[in-house]
N, C-alpha and C. Protein backbone atom coordinates (compact mmCIF):
# COMPACT_ATOMS: atom_id res chain seq x y z
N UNK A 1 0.83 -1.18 0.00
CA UNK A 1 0.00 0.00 0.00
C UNK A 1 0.88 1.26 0.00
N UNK A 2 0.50 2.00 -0.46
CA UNK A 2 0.99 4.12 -1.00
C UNK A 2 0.98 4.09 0.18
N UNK A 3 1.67 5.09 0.75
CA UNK A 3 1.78 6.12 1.83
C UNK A 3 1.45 7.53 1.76
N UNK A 4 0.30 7.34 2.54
CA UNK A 4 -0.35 9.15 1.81
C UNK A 4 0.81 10.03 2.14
N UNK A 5 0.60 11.28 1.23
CA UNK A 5 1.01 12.42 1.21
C UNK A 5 0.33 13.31 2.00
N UNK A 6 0.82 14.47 2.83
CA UNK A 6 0.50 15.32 2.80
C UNK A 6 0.12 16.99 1.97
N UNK A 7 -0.52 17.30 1.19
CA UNK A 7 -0.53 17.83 -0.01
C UNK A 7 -0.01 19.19 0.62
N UNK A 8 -0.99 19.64 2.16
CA UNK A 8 -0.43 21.24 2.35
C UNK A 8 1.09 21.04 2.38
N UNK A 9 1.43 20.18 2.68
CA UNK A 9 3.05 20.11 3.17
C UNK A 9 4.26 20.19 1.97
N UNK A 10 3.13 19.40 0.82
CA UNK A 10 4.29 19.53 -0.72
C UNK A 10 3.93 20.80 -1.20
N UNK A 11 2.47 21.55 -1.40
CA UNK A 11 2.51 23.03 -1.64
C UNK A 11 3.07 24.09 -1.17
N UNK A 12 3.79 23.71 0.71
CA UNK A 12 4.29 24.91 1.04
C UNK A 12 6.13 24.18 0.74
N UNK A 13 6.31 23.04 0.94
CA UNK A 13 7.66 23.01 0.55
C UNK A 13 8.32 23.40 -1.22
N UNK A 14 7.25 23.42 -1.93
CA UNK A 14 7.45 23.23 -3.34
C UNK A 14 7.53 25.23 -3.31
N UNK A 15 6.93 25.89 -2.33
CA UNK A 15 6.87 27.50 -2.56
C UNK A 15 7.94 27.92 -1.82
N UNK A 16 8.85 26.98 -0.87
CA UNK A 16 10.02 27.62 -0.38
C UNK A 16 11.01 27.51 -1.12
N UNK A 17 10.42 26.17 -2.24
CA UNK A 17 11.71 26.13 -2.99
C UNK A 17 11.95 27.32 -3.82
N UNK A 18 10.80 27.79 -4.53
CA UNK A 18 10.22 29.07 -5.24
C UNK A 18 10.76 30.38 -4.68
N UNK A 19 10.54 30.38 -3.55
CA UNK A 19 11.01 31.58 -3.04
C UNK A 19 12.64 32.13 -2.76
N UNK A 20 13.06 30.87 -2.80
CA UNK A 20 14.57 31.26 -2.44
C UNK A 20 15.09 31.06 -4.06
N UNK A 21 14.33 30.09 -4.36
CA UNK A 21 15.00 30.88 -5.68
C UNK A 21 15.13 31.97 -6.48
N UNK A 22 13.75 32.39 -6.04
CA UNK A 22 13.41 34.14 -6.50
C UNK A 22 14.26 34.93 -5.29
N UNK A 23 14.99 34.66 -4.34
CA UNK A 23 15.57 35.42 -3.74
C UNK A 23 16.93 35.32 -4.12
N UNK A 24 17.61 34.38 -4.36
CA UNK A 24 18.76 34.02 -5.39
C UNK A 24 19.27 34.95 -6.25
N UNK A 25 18.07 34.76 -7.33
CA UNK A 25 18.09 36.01 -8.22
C UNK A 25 18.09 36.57 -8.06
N UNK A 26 17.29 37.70 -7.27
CA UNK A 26 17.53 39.52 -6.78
C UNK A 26 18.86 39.27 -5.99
N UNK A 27 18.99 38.67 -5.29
CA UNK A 27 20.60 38.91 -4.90
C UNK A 27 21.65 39.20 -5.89
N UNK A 28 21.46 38.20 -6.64
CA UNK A 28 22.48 38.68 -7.91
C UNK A 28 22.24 40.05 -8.73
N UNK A 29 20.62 40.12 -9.14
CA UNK A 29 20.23 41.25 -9.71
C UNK A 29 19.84 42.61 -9.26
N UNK A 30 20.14 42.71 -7.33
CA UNK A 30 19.66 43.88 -6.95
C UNK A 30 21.41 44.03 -6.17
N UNK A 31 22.07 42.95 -5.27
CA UNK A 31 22.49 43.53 -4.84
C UNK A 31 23.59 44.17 -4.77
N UNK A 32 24.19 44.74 -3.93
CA UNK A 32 25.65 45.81 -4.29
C UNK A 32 26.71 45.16 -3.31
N UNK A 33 28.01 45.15 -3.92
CA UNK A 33 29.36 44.66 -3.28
C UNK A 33 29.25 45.37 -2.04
N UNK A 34 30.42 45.52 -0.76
CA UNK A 34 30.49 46.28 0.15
C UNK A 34 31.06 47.43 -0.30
N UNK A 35 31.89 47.27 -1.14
CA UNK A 35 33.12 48.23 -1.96
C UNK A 35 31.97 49.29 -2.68
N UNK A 36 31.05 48.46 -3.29
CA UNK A 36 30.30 49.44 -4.10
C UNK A 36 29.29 50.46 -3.18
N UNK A 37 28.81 50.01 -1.91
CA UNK A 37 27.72 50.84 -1.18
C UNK A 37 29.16 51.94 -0.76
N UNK A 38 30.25 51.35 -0.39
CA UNK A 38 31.37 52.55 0.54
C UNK A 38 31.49 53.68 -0.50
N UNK A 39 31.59 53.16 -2.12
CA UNK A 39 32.30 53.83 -3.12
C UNK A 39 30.53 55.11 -3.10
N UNK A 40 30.05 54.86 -3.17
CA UNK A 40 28.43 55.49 -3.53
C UNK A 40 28.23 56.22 -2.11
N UNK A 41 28.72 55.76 -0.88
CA UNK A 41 28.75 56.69 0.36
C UNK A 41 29.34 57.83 0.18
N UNK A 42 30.79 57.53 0.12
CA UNK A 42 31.90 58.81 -0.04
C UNK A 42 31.22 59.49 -1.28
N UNK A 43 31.28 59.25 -2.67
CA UNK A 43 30.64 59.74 -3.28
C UNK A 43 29.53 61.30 -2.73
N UNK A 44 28.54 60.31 -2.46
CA UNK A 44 27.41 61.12 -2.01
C UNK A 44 27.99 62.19 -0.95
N UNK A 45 28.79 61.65 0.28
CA UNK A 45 29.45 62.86 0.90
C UNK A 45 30.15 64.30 0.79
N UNK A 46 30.86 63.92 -0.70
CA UNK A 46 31.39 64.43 -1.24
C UNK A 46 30.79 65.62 -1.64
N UNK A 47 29.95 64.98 -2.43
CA UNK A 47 28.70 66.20 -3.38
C UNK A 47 28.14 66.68 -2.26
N UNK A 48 27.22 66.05 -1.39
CA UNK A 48 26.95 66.94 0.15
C UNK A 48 27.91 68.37 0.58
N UNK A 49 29.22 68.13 0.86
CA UNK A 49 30.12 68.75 0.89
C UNK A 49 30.35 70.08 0.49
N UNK A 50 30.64 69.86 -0.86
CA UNK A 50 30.85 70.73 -2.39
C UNK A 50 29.54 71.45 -2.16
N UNK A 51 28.20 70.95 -2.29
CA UNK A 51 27.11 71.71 -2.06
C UNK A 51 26.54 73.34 -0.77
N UNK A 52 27.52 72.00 0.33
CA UNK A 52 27.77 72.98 1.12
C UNK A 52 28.93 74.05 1.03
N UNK A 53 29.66 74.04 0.59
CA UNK A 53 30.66 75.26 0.14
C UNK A 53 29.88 75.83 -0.79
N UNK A 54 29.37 76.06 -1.84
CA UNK A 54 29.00 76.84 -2.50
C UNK A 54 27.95 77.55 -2.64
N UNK A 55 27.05 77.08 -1.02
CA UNK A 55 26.31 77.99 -0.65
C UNK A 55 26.07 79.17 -0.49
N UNK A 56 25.16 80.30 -1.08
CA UNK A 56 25.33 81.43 -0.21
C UNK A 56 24.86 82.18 1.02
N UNK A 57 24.88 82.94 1.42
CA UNK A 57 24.26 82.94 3.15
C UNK A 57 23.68 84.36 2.79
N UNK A 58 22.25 84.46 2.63
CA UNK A 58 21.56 85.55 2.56
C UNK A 58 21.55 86.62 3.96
């Protein structure tokens, strides 16, 4: 004799598989090196900076 299945149990394991795989992907496709968030920090500081020097003071 078969050994039943549990069906909720293969629908939610079959959607974790789903999900990490869709998380897989945005990792590769969203995320940023450490080098790259530091490089885009200073960056941004920078221009902050510059902005503030060339302010004028009414």
């Amino acid at each position: 004799m078969v050994e039943p299945i549990n069906l909720n149990k293969t629908r939610k394991a079959r959607a974790k598989v789903d999900a990490q795989k869709t998380a897989a992907e945005n990792r590769v496709r969203f995320g940023r090196t450490k080098s790259e968030k530091t490089v885009s920090k200073l960056e941004a500081e920078k221009a902050r900076r510059l902005h503030d020097q060339t302010r004028r003071e009414d």
